[in-house]
N, C-alpha and C. Protein backbone atom coordinates (compact mmCIF):
# COMPACT_ATOMS: atom_id res chain seq x y z
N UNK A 1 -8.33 -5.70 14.23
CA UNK A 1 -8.10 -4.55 15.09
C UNK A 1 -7.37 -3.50 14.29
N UNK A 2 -7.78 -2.21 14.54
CA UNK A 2 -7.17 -0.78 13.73
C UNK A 2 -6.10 -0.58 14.88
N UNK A 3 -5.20 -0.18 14.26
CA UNK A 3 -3.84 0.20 14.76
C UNK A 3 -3.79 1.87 14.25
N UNK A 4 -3.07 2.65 15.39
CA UNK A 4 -2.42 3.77 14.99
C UNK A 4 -1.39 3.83 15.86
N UNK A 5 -0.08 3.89 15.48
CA UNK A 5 0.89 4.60 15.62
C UNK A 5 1.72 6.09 16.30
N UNK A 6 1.64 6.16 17.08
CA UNK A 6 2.43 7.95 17.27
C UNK A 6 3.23 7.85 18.30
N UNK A 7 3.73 8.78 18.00
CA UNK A 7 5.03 9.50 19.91
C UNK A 7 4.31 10.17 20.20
N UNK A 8 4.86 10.19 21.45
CA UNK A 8 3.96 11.26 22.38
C UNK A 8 5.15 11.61 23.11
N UNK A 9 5.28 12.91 23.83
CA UNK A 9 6.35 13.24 24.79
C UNK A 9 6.17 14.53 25.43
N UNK A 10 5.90 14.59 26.54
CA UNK A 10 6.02 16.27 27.03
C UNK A 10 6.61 16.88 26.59
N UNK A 11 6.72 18.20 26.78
CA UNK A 11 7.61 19.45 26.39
C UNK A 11 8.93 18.71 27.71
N UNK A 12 10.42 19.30 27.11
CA UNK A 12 11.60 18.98 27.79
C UNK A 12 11.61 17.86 28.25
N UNK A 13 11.41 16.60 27.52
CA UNK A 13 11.95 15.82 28.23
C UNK A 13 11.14 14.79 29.24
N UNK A 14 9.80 15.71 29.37
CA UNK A 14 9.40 14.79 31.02
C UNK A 14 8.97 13.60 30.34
N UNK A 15 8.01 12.66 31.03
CA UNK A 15 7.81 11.08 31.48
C UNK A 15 6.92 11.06 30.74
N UNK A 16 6.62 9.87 30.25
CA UNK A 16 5.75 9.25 28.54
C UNK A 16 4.76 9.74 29.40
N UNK A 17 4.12 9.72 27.85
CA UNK A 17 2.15 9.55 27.95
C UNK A 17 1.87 8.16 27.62
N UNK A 18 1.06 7.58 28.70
CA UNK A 18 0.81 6.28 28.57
C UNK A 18 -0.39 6.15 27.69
N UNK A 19 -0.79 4.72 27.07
CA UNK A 19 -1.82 4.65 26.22
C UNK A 19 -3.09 4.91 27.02
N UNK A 20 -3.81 5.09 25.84
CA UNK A 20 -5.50 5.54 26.16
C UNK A 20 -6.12 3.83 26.32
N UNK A 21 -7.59 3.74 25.52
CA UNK A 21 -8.58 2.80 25.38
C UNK A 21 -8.33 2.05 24.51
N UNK A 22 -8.89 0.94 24.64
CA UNK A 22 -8.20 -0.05 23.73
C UNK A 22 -9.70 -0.97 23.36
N UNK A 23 -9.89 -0.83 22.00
CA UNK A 23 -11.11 -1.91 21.50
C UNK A 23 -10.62 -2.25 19.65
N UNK A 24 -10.97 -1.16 18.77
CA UNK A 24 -10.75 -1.94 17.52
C UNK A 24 -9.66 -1.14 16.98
N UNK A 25 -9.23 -0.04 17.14
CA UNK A 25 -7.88 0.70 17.12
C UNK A 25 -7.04 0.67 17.49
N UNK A 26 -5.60 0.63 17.30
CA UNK A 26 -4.35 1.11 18.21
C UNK A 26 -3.93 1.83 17.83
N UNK A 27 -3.42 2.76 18.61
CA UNK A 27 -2.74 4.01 18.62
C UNK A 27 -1.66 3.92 19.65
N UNK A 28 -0.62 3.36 18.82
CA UNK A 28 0.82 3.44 19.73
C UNK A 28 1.57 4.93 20.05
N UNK A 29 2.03 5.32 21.10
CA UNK A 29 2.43 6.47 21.33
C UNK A 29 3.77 6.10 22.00
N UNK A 30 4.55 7.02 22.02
CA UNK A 30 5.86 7.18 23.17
C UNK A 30 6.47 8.62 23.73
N UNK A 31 7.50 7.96 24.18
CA UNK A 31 8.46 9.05 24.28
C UNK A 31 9.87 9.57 24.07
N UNK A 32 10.43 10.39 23.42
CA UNK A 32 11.82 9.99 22.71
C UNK A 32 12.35 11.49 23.51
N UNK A 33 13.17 10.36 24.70
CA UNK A 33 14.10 11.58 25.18
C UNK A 33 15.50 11.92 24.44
N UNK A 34 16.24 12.87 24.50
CA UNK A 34 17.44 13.09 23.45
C UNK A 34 18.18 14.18 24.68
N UNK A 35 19.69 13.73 24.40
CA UNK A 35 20.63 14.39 25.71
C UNK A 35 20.63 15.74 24.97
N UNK A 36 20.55 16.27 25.85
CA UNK A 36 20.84 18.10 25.72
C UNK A 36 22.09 18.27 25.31
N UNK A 37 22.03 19.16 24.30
CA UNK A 37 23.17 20.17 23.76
C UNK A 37 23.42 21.38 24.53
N UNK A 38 25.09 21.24 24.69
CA UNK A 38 25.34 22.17 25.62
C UNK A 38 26.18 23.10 24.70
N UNK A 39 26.20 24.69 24.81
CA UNK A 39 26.52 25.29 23.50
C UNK A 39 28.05 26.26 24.63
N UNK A 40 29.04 25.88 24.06
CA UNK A 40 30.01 26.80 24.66
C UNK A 40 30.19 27.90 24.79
N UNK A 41 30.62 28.90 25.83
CA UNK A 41 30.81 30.00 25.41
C UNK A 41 31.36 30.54 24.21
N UNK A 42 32.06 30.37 23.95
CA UNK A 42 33.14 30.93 22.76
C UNK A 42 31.85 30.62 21.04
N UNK A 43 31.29 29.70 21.45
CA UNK A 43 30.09 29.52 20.38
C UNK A 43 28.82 30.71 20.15
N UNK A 44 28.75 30.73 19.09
CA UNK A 44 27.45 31.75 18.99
C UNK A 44 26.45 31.02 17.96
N UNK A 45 26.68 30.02 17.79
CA UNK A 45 25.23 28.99 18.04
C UNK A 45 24.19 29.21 18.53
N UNK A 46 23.13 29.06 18.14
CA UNK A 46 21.61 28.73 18.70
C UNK A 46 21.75 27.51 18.54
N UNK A 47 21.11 26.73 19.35
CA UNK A 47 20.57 25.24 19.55
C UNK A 47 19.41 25.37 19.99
N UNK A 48 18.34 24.81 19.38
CA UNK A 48 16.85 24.35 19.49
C UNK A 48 16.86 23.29 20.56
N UNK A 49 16.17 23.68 21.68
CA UNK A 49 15.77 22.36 23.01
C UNK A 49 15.30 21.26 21.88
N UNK A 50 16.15 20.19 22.24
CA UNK A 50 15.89 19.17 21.62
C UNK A 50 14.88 18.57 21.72
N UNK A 51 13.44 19.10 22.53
CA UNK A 51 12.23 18.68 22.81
C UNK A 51 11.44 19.50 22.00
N UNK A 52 11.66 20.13 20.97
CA UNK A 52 10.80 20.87 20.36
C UNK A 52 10.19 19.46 18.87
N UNK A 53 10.94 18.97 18.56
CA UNK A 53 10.69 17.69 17.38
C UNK A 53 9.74 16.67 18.70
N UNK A 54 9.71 16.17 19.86
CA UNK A 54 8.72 15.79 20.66
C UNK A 54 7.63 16.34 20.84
N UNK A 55 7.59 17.99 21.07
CA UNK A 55 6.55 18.53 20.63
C UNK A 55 5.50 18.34 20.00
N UNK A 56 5.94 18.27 18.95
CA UNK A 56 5.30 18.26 16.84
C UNK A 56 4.52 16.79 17.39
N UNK A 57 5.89 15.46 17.30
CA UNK A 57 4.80 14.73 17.27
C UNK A 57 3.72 14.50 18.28
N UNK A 58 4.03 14.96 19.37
CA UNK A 58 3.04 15.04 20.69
C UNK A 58 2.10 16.11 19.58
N UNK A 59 1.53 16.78 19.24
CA UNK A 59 0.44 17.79 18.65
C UNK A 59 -0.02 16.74 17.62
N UNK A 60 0.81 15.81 16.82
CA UNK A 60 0.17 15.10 15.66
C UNK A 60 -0.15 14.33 16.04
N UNK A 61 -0.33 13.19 17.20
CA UNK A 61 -0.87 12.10 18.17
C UNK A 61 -1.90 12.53 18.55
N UNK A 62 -1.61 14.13 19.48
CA UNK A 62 -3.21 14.53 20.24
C UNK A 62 -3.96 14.76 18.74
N UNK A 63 -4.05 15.30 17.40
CA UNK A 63 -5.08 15.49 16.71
C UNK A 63 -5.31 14.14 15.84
N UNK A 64 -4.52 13.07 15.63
CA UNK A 64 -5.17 11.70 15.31
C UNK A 64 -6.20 11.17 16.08
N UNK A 65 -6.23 11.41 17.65
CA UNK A 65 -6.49 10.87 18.94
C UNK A 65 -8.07 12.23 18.98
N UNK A 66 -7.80 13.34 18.64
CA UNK A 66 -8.67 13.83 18.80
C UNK A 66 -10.19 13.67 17.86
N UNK A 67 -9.69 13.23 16.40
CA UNK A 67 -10.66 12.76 15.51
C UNK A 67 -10.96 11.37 15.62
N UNK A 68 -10.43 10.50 16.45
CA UNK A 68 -11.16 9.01 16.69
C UNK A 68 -11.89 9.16 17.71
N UNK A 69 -11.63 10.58 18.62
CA UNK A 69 -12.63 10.18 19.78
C UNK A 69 -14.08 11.11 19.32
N UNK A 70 -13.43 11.96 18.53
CA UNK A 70 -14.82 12.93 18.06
C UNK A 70 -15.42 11.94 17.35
N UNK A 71 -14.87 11.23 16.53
CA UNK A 71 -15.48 10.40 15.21
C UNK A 71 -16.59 8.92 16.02
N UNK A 72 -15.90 8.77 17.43
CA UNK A 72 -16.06 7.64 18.25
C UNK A 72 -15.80 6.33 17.58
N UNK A 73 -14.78 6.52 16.94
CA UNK A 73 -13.59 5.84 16.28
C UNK A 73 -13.51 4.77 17.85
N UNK A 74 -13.28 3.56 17.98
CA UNK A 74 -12.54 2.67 18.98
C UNK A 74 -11.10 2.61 18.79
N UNK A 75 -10.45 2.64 19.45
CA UNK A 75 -8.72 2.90 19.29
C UNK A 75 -8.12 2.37 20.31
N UNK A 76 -6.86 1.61 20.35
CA UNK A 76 -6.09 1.12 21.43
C UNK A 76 -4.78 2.12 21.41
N UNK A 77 -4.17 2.58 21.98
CA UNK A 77 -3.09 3.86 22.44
C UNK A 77 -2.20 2.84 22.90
N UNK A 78 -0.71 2.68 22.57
CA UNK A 78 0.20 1.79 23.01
C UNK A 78 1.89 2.37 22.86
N UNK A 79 2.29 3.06 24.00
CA UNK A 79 3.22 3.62 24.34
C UNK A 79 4.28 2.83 23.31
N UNK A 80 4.87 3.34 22.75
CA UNK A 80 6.06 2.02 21.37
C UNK A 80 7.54 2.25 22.46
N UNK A 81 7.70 3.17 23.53
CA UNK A 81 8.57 3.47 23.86
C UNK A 81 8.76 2.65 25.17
N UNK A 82 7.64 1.99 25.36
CA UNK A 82 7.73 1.22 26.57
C UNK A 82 7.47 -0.17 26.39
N UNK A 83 7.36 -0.51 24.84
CA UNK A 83 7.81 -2.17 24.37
C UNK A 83 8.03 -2.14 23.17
N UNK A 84 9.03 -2.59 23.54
CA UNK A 84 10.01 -3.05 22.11
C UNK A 84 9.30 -4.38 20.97
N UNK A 85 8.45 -4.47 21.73
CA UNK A 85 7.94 -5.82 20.97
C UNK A 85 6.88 -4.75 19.41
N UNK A 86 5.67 -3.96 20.62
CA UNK A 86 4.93 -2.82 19.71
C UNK A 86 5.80 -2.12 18.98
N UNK A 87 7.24 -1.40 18.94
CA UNK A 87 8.17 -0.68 18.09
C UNK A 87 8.51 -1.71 17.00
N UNK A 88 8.72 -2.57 17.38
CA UNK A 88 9.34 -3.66 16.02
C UNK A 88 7.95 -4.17 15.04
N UNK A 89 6.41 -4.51 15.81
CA UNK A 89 5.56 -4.23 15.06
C UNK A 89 5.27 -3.15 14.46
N UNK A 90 5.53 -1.96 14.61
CA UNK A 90 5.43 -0.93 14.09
C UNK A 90 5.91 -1.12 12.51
N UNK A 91 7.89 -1.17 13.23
CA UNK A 91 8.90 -0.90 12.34
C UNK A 91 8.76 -1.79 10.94
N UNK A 92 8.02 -3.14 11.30
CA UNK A 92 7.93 -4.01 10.37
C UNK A 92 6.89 -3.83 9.52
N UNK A 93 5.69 -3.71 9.96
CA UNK A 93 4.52 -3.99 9.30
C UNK A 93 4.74 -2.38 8.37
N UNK A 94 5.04 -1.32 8.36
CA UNK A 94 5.11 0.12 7.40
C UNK A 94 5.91 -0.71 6.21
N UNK A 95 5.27 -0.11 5.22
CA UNK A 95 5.69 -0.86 4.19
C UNK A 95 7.15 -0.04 3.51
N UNK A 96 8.07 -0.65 2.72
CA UNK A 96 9.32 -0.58 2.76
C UNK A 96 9.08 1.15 1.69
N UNK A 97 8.57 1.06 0.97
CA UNK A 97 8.40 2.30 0.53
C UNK A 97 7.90 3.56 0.79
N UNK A 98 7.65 3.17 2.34
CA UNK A 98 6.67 4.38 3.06
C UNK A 98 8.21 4.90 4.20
N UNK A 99 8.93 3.91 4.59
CA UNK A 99 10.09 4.28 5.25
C UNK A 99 11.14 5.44 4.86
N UNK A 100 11.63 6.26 5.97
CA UNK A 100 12.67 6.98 5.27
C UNK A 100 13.49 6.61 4.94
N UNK A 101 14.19 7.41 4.11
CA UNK A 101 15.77 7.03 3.75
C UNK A 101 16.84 6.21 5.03
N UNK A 102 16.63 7.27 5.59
CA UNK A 102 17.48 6.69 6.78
C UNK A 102 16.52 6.55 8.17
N UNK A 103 17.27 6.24 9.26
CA UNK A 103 16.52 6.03 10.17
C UNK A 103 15.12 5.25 10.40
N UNK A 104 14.63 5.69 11.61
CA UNK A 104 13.33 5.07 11.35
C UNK A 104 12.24 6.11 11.55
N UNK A 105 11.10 4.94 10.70
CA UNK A 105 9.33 5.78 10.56
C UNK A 105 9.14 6.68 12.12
N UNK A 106 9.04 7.39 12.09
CA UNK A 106 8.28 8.36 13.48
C UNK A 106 6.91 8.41 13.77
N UNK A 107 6.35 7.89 14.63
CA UNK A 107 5.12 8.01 14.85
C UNK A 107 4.80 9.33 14.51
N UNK A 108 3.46 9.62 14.55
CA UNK A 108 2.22 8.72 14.37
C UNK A 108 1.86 8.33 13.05
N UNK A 109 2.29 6.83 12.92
CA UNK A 109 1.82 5.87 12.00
C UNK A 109 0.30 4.99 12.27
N UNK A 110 -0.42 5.01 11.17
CA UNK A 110 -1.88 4.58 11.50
C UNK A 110 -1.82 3.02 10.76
N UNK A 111 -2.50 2.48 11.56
CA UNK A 111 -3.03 0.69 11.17
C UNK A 111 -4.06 0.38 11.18
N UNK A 112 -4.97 -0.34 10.37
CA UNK A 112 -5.85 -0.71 10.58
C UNK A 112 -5.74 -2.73 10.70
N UNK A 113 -5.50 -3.14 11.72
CA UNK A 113 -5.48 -4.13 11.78
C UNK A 113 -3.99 -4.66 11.43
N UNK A 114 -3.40 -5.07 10.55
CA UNK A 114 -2.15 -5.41 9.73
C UNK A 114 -2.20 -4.58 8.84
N UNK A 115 -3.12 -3.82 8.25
CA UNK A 115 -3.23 -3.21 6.98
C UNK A 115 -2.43 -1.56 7.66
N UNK A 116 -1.52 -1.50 6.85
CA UNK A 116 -1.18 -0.22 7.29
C UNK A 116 -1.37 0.97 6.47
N UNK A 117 -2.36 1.54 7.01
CA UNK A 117 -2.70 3.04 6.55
C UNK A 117 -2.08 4.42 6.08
N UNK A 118 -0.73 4.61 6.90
CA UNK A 118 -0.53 5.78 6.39
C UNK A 118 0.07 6.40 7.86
N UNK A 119 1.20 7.31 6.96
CA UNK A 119 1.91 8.33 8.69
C UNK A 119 0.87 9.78 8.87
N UNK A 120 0.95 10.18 9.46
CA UNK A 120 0.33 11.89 9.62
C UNK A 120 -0.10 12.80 8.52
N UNK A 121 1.21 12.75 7.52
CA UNK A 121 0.88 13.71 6.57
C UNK A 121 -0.12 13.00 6.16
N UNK A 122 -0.02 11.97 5.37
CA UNK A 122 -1.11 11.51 4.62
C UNK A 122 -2.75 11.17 5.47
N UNK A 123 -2.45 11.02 7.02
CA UNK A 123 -3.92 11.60 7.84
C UNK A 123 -4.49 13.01 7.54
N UNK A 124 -3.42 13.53 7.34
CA UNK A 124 -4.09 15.19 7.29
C UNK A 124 -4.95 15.32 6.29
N UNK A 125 -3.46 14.54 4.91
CA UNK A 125 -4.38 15.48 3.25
C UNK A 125 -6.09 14.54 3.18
N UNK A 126 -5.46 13.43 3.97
CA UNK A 126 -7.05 12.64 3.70
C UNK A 126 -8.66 13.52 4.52
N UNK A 127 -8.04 14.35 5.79
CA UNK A 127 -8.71 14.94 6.53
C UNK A 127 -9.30 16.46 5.11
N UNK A 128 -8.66 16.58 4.88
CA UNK A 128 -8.35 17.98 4.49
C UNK A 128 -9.08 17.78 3.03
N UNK A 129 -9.28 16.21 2.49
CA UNK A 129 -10.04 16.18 1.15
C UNK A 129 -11.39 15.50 1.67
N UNK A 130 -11.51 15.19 3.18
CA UNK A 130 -12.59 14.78 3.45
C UNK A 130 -12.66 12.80 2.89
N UNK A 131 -11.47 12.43 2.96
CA UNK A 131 -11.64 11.18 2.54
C UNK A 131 -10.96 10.00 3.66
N UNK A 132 -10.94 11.19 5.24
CA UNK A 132 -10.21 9.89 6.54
C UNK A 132 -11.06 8.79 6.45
N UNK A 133 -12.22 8.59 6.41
CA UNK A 133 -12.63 7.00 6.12
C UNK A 133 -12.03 6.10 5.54
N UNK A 134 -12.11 6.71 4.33
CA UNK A 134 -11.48 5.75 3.34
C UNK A 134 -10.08 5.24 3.64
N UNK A 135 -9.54 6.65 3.77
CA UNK A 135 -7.99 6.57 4.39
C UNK A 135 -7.66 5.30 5.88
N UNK A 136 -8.79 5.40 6.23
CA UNK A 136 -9.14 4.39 7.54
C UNK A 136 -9.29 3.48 6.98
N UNK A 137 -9.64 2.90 6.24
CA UNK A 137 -10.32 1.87 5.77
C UNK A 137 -11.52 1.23 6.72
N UNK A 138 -12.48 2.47 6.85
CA UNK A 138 -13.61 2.39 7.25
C UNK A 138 -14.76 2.88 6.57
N UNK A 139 -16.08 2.77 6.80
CA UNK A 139 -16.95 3.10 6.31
C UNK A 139 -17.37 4.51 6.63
N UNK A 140 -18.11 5.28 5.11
CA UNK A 140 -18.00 6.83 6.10
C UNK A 140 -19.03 6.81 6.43
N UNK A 141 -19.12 7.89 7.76
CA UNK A 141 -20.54 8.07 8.82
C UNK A 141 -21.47 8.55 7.51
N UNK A 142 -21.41 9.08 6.77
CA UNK A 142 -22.76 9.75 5.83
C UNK A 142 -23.37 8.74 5.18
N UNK A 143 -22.40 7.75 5.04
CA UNK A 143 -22.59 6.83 3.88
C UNK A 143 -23.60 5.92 4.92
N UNK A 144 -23.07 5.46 6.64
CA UNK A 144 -23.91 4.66 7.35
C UNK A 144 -25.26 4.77 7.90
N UNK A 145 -25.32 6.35 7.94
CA UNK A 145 -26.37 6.92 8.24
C UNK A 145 -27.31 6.73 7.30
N UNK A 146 -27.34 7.14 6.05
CA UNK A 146 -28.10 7.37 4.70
C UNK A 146 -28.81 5.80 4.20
N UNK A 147 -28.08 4.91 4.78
CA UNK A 147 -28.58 3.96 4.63
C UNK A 147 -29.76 3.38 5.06
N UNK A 148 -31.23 3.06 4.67
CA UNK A 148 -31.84 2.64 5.78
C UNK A 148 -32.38 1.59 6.33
């Protein structure tokens, strides 16, 4: 089974996006609420709604999610924020050199099965050189077609 990885979260705060379809992909998603910063008067601070970093990864989930369903990619969607069991598979299986310094990996992290693929950026540049198959560790459509 292909695994992918991501958060998901409304704008401000609201209530997870639950997973999609589930066959040879997963695509874990959540939601990461964070307490509001309250900025004093006497402060002349800007503070960024702390839902703007939920945002981002909510936009990098919907366009992983949007090329498996264009691609008709099979994918399982699995909220990481609503089991701790899927977050610790996550946290474990990314390999120790793909982790940040500190903290932890942020969805959307991609899997293919145990084999772990790669976070976002590296979905993109693979999109962007035309090599997400490979990057999938799948076969590419030109290559299945051409065959006869």
């Amino acid at each position: 089974m292909t695994r992918a990885s991501t958060a998901a979260a409304l704008p401000c705060c609201e209530s997870p996006v639950l997973g999609q379809l589930s066959a040879e992909w997963q695509l874990c998603t959540g939601s990461r609420s964070r307490p509001r910063r309250s900025s004093s008067a006497q402060s002349s601070r800007r503070i960024p709604c702390p839902c703007a970093a939920d945002f981002l990864i909510k936009k990098k989930q919907q366009d992983v999610v949007r090329f498996l369903e264009a691609n008709k990619i099979e994918f399982e969607e699995v909220d990481i924020t609503m089991s701790e069991e899927q977050r610790q598979w996550m946290y474990k299986n990314i390999p120790p050199e793909k982790k940040p310094a500190q903290g932890n990996p942020l969805p959307p992290q991609i899997f293919n099965g145990d084999r772990y693929c790669g976070d976002y950026d590296s979905f993109f540049e693979s999109k962007e050189s035309n090599t997400v198959f490979s990057f999938l560790g799948l076969k590419s459509r030109l290559a299945s077609t051409a065959e006869p």
